[in-house]
PDB file of N, CA and C in Angstrom:
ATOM      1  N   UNK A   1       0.809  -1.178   0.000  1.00  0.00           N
ATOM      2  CA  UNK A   1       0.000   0.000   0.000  1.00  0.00           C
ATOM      3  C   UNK A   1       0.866   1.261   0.000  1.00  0.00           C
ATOM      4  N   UNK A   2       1.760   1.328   0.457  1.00  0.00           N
ATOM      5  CA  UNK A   2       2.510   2.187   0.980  1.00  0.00           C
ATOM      6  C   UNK A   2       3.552   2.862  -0.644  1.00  0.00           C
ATOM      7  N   UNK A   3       3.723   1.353  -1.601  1.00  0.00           N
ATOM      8  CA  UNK A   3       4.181   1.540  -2.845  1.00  0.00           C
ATOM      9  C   UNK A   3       3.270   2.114  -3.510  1.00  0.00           C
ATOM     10  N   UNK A   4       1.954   1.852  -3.611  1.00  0.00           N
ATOM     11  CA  UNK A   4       1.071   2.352  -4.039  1.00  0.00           C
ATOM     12  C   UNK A   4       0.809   4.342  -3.938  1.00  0.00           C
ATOM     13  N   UNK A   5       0.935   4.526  -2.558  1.00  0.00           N
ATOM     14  CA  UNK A   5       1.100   6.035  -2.772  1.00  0.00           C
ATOM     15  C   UNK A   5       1.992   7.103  -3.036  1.00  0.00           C
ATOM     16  N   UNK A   6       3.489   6.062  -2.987  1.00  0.00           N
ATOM     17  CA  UNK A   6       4.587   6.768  -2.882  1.00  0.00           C
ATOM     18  C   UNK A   6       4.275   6.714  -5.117  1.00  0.00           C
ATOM     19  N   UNK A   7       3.938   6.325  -5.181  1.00  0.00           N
ATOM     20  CA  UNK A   7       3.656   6.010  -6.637  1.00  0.00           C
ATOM     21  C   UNK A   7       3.082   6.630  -7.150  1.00  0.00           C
ATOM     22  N   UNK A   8       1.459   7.282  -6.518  1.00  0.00           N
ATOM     23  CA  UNK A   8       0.815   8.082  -6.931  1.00  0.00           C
ATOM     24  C   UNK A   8       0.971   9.635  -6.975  1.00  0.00           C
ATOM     25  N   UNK A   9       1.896   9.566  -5.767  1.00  0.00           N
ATOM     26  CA  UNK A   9       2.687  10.999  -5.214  1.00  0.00           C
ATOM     27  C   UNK A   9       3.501  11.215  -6.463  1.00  0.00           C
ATOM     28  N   UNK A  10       4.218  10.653  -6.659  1.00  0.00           N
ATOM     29  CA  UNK A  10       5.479  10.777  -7.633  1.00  0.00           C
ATOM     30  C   UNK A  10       4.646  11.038  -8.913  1.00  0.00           C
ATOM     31  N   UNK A  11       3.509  10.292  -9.561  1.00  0.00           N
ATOM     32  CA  UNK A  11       2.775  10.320 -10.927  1.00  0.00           C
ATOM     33  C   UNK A  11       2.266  11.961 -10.777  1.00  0.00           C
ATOM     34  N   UNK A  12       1.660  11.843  -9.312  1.00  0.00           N
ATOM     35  CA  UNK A  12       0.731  13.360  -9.034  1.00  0.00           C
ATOM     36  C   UNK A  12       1.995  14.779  -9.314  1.00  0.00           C
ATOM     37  N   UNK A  13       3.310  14.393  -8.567  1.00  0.00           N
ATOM     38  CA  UNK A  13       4.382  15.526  -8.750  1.00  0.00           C
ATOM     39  C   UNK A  13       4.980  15.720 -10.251  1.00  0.00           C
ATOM     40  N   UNK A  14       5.109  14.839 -10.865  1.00  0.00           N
ATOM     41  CA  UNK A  14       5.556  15.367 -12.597  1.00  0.00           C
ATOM     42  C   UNK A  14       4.347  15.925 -13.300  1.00  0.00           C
ATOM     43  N   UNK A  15       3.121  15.093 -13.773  1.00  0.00           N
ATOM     44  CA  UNK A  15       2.195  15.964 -13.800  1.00  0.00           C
ATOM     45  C   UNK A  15       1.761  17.630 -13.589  1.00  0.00           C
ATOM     46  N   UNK A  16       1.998  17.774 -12.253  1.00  0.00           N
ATOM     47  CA  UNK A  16       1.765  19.584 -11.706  1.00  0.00           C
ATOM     48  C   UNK A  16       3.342  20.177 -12.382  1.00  0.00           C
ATOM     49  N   UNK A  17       3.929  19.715 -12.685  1.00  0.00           N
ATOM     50  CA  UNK A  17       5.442  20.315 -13.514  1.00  0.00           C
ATOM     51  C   UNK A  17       5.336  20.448 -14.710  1.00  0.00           C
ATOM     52  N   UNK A  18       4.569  19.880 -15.598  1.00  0.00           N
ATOM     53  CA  UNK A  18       4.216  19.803 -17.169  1.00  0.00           C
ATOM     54  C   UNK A  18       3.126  20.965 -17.258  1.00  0.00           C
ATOM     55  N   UNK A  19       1.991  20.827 -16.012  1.00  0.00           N
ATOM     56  CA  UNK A  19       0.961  22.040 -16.150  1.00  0.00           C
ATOM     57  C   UNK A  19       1.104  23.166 -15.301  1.00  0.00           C
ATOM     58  N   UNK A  20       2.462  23.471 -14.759  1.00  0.00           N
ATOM     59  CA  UNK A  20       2.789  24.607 -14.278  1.00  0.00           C
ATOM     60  C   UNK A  20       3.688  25.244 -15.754  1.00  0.00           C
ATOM     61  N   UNK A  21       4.393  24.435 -16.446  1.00  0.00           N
ATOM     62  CA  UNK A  21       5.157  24.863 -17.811  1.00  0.00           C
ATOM     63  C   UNK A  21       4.029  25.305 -19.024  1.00  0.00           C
ATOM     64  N   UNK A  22       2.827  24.967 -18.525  1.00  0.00           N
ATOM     65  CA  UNK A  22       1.407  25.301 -19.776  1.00  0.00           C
ATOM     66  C   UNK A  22       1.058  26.928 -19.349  1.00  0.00           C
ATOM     67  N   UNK A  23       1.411  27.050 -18.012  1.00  0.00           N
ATOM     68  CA  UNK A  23       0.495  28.285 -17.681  1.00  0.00           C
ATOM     69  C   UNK A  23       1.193  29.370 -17.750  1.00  0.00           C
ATOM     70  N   UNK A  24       2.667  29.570 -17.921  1.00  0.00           N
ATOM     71  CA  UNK A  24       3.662  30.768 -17.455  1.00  0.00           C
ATOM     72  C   UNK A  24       3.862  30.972 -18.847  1.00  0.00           C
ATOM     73  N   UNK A  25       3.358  32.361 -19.551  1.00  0.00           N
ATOM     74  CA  UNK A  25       3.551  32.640 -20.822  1.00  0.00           C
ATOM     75  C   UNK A  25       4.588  33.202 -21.293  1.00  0.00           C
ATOM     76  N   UNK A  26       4.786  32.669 -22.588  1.00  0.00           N
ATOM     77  CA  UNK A  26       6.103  33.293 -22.545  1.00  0.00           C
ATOM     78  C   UNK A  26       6.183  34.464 -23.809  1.00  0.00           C
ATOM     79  N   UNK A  27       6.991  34.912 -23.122  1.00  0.00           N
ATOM     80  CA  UNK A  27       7.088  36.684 -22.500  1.00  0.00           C
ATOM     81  C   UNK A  27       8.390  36.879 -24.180  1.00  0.00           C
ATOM     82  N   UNK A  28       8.366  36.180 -25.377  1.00  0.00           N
ATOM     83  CA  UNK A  28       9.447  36.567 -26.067  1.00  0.00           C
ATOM     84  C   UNK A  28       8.307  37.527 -27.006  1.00  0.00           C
ATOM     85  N   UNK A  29       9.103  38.702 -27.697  1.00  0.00           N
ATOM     86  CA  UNK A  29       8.393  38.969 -28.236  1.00  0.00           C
ATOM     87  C   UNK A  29       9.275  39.407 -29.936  1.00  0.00           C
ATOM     88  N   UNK A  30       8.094  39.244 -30.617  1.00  0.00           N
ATOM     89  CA  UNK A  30       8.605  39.596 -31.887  1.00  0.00           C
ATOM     90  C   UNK A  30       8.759  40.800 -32.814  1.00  0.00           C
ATOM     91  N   UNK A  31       9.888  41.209 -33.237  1.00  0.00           N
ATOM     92  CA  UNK A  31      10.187  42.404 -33.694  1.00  0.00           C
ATOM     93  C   UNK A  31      11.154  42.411 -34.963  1.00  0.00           C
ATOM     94  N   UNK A  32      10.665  43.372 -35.603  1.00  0.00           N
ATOM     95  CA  UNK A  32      11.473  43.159 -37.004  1.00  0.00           C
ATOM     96  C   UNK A  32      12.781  43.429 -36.792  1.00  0.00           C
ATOM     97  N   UNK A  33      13.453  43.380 -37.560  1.00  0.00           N
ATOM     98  CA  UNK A  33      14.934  43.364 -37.367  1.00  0.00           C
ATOM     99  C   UNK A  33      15.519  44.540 -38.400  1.00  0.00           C
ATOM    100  N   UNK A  34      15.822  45.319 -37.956  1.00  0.00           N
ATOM    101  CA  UNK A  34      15.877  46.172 -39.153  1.00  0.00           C
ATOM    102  C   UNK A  34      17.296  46.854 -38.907  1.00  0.00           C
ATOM    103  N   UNK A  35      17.841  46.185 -40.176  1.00  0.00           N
ATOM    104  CA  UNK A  35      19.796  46.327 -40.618  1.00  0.00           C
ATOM    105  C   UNK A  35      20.535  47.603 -39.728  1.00  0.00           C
ATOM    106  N   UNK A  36      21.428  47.470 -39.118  1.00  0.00           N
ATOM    107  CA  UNK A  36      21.613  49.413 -38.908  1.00  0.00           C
ATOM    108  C   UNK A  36      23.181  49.380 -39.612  1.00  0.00           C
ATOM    109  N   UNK A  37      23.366  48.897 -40.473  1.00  0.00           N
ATOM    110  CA  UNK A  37      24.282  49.331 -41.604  1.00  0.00           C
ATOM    111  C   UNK A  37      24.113  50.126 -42.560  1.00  0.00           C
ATOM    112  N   UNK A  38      23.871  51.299 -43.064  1.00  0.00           N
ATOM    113  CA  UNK A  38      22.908  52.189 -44.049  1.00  0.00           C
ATOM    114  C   UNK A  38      23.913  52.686 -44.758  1.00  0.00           C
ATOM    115  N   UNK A  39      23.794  52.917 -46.136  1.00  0.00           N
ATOM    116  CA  UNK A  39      24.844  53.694 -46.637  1.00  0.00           C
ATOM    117  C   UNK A  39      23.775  55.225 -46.986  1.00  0.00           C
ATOM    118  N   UNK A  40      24.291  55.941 -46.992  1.00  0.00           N
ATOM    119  CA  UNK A  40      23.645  57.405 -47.763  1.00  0.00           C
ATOM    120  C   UNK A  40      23.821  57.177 -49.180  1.00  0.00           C
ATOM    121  N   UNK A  41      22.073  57.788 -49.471  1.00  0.00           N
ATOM    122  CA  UNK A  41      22.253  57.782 -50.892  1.00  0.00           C
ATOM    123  C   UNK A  41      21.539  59.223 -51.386  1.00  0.00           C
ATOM    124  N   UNK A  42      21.602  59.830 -52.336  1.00  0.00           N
ATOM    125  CA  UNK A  42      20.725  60.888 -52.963  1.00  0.00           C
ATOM    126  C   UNK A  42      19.593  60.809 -52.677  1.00  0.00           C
ATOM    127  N   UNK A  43      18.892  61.735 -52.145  1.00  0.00           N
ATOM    128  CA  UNK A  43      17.402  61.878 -51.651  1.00  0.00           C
ATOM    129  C   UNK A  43      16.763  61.966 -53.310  1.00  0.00           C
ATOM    130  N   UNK A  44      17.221  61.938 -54.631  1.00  0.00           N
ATOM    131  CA  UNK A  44      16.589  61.989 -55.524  1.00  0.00           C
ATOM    132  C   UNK A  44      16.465  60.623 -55.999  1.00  0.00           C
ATOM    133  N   UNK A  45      17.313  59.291 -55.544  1.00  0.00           N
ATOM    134  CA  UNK A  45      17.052  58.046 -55.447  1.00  0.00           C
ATOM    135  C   UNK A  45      16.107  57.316 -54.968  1.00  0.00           C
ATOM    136  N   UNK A  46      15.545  57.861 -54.022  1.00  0.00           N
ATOM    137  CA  UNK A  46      14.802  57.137 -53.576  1.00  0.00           C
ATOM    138  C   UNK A  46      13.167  56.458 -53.973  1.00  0.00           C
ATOM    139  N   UNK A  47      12.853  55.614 -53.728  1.00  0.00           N
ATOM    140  CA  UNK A  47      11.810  55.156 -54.788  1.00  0.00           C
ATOM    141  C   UNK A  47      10.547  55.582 -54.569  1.00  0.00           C
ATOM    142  N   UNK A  48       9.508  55.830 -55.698  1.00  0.00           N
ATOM    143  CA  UNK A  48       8.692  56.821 -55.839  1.00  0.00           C
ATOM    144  C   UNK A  48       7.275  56.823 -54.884  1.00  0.00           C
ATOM    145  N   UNK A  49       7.228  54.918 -53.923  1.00  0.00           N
ATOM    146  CA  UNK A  49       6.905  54.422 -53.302  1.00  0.00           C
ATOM    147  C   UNK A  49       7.229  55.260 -51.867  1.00  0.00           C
ATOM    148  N   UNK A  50       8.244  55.128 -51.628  1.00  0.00           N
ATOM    149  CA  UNK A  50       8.232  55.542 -50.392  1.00  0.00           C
ATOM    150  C   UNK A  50       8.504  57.273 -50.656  1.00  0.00           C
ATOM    151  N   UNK A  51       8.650  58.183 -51.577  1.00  0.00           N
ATOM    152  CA  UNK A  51       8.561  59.251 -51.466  1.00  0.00           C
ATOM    153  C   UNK A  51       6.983  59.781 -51.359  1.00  0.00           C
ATOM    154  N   UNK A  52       5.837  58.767 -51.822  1.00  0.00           N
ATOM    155  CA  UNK A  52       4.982  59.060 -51.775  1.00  0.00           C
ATOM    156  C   UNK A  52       3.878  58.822 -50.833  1.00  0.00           C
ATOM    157  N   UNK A  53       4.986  57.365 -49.466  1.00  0.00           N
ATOM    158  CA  UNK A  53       4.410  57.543 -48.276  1.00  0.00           C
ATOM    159  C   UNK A  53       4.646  58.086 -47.281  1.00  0.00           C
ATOM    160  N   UNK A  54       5.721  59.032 -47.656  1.00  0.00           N
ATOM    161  CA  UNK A  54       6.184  60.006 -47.066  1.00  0.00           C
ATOM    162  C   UNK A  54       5.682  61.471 -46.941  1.00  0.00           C
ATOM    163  N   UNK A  55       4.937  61.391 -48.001  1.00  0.00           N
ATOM    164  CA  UNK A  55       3.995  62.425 -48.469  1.00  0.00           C
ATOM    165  C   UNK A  55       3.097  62.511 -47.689  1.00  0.00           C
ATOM    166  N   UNK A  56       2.507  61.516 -48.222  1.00  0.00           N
ATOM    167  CA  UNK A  56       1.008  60.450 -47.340  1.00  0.00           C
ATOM    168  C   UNK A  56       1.307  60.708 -45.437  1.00  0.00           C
ATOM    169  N   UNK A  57       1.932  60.583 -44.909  1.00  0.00           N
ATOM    170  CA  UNK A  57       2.190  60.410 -43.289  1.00  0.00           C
ATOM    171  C   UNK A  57       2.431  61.740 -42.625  1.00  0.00           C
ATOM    172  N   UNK A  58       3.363  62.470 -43.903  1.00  0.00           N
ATOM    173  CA  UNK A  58       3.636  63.680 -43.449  1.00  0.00           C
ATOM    174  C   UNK A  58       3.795  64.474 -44.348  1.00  0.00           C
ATOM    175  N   UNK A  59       2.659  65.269 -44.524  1.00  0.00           N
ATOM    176  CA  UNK A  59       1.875  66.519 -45.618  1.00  0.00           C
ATOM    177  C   UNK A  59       3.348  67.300 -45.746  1.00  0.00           C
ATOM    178  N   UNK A  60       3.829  68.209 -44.268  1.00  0.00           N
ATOM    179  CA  UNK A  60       4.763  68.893 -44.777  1.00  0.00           C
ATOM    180  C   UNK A  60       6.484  68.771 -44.566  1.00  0.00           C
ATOM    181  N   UNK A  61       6.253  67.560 -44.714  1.00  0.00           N
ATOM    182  CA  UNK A  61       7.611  67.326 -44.320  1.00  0.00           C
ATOM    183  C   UNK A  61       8.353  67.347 -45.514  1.00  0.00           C
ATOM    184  N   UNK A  62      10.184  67.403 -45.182  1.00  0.00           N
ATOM    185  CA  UNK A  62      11.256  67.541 -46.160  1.00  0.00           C
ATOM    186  C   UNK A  62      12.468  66.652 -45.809  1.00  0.00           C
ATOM    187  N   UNK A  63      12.888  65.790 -46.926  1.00  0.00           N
ATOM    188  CA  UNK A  63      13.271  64.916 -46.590  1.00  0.00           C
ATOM    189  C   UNK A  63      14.569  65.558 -47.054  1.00  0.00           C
ATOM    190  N   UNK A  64      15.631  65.216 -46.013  1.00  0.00           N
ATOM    191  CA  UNK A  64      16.513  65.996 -45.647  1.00  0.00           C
ATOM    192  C   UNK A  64      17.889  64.859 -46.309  1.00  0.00           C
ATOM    193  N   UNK A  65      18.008  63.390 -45.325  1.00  0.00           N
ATOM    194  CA  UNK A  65      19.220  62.470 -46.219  1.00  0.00           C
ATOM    195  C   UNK A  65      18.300  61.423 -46.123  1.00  0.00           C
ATOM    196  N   UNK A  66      18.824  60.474 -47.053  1.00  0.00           N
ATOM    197  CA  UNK A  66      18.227  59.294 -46.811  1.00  0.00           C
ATOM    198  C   UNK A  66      19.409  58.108 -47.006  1.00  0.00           C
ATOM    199  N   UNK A  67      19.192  56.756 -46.415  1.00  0.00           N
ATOM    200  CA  UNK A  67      20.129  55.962 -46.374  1.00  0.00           C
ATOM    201  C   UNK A  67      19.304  54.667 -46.822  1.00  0.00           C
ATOM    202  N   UNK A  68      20.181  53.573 -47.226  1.00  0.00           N
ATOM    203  CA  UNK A  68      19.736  52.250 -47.699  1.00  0.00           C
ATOM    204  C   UNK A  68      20.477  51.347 -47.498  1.00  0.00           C
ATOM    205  N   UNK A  69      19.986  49.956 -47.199  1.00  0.00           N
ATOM    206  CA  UNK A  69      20.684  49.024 -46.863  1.00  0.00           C
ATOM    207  C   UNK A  69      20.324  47.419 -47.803  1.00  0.00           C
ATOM    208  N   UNK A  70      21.045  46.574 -47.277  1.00  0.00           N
ATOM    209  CA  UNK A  70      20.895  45.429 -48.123  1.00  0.00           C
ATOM    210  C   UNK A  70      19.737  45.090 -48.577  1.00  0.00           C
ATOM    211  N   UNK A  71      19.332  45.191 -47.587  1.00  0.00           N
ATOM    212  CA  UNK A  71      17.476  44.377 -47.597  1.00  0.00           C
ATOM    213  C   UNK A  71      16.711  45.373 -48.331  1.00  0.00           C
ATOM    214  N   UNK A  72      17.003  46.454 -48.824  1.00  0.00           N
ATOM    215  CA  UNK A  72      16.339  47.615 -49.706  1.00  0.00           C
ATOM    216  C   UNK A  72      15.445  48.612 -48.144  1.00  0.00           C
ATOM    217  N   UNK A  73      15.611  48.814 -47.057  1.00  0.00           N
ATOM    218  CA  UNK A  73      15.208  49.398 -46.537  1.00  0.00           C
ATOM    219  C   UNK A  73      15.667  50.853 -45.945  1.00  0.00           C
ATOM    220  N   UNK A  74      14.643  51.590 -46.133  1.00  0.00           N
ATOM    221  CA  UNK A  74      14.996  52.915 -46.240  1.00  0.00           C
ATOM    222  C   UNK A  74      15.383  53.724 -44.631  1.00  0.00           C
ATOM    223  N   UNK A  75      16.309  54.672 -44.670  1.00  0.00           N
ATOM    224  CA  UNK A  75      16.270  55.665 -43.493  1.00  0.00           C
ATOM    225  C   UNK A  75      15.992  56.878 -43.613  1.00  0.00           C
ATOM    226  N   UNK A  76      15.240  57.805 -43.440  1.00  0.00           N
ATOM    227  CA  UNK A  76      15.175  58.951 -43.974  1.00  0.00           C
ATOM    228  C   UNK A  76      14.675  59.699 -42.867  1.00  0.00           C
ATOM    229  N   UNK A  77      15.779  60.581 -42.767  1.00  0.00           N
ATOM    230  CA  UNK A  77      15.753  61.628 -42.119  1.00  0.00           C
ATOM    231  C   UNK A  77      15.127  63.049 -42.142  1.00  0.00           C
ATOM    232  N   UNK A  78      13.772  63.420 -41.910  1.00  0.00           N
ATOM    233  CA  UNK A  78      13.205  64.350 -42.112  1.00  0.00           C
ATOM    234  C   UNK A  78      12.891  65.232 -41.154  1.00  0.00           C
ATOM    235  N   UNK A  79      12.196  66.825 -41.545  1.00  0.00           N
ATOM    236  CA  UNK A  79      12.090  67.359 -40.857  1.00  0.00           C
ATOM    237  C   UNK A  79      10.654  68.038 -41.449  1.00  0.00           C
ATOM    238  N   UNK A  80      10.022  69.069 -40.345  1.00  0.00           N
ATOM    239  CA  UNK A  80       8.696  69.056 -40.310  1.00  0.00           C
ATOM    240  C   UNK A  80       9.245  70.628 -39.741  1.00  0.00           C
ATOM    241  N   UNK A  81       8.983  71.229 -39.850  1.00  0.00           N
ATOM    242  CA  UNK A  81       9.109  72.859 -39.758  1.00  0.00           C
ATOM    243  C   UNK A  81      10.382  72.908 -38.512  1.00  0.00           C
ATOM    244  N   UNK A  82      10.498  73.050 -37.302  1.00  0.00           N
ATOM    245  CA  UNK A  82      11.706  73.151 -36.441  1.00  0.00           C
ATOM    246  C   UNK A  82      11.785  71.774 -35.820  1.00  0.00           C
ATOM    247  N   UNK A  83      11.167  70.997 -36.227  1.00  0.00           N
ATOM    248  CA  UNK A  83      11.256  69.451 -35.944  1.00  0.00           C
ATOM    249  C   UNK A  83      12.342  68.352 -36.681  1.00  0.00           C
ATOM    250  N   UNK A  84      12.760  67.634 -35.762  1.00  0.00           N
ATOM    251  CA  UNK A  84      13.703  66.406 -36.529  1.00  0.00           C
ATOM    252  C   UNK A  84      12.965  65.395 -36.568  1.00  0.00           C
ATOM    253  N   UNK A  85      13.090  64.493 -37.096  1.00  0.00           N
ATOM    254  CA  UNK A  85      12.924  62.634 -37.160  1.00  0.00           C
ATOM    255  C   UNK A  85      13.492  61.486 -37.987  1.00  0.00           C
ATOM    256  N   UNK A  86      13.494  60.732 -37.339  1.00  0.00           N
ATOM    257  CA  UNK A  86      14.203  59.699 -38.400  1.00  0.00           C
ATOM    258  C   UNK A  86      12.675  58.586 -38.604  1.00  0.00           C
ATOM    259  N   UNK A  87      12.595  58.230 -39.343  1.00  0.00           N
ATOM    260  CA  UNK A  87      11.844  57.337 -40.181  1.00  0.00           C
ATOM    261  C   UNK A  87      12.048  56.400 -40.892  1.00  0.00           C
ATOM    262  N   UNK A  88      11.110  54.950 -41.175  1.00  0.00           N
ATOM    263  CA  UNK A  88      12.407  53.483 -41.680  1.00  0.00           C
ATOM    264  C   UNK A  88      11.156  53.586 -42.168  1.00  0.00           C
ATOM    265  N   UNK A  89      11.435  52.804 -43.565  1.00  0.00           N
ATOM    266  CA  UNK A  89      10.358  52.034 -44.630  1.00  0.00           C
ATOM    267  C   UNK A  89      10.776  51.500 -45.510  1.00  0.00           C
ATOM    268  N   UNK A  90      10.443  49.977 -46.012  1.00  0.00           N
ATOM    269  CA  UNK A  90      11.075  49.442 -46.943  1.00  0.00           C
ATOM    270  C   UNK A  90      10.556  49.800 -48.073  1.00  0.00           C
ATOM    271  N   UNK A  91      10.871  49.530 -49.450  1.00  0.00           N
ATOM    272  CA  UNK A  91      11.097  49.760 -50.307  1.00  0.00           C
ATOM    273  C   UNK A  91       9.694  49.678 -51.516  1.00  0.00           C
ATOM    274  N   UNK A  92       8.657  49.152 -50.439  1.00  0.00           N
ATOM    275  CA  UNK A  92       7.455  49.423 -50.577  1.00  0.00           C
ATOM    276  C   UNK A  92       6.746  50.825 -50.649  1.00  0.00           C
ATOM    277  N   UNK A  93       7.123  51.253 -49.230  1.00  0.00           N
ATOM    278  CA  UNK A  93       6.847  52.424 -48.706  1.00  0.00           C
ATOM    279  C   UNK A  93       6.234  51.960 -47.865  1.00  0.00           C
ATOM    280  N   UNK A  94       6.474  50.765 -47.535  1.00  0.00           N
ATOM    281  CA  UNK A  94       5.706  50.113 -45.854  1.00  0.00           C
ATOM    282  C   UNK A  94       6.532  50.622 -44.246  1.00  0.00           C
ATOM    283  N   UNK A  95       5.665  51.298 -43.311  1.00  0.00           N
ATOM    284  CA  UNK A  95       6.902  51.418 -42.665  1.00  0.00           C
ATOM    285  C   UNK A  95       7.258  50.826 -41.048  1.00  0.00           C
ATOM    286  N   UNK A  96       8.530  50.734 -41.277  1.00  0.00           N
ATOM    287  CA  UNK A  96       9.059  50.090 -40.340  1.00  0.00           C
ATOM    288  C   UNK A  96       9.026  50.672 -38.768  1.00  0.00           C
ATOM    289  N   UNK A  97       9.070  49.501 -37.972  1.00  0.00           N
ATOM    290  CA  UNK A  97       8.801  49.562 -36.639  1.00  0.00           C
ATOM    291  C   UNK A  97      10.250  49.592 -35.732  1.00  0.00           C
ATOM    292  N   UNK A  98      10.528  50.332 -35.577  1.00  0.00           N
ATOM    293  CA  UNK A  98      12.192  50.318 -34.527  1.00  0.00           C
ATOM    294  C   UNK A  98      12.047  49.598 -33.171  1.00  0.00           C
TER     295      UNK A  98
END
């Protein structure tokens, strides 16, 4: 009898270890990865896509340098009357999340 519970104890203790590993969420989260190798290129390079969601996001903004990297994704550095920003969008004119 005594094998019997030391048995059931032991079945009952791995069990609560498999459904304590079900309940603790995990906490990784996903984020784009976006190159920070950029070369500068001519702000007159840039593709007509993202000059035109650039437009689109920000009526008066002026795009000041812009940079590019392997993956075709853009950096562009703009400004908005006494304002700075930097801004990422690939080559869509989709834009990127830092």
């Amino acid at each position: 009898m005594k094998k019997l519970a030391i048995s059931a104890a032991i079945l009952l203790g791995s069990l609560s270890i498999s459904a304590i590993a079900a309940i603790i969420p995990n906490n990784a989260q996903t984020t784009v990865s976006v190159q920070t190798e950029y070369t500068e290129i001519s702000t007159d390079v840039v593709p007509a896509a993202v000059k035109t969601a650039l437009q689109t996001a920000y009526p008066n903004a002026k795009l000041e340098k812009a940079y590019v990297n392997d993956k075709k994704e853009y950096k562009l550095e703009i400004s908005v009357g006494d304002q700075k920003a930097t801004v990422y969008s690939d080559v869509n004119g989709n834009w990127l999340k830092i």
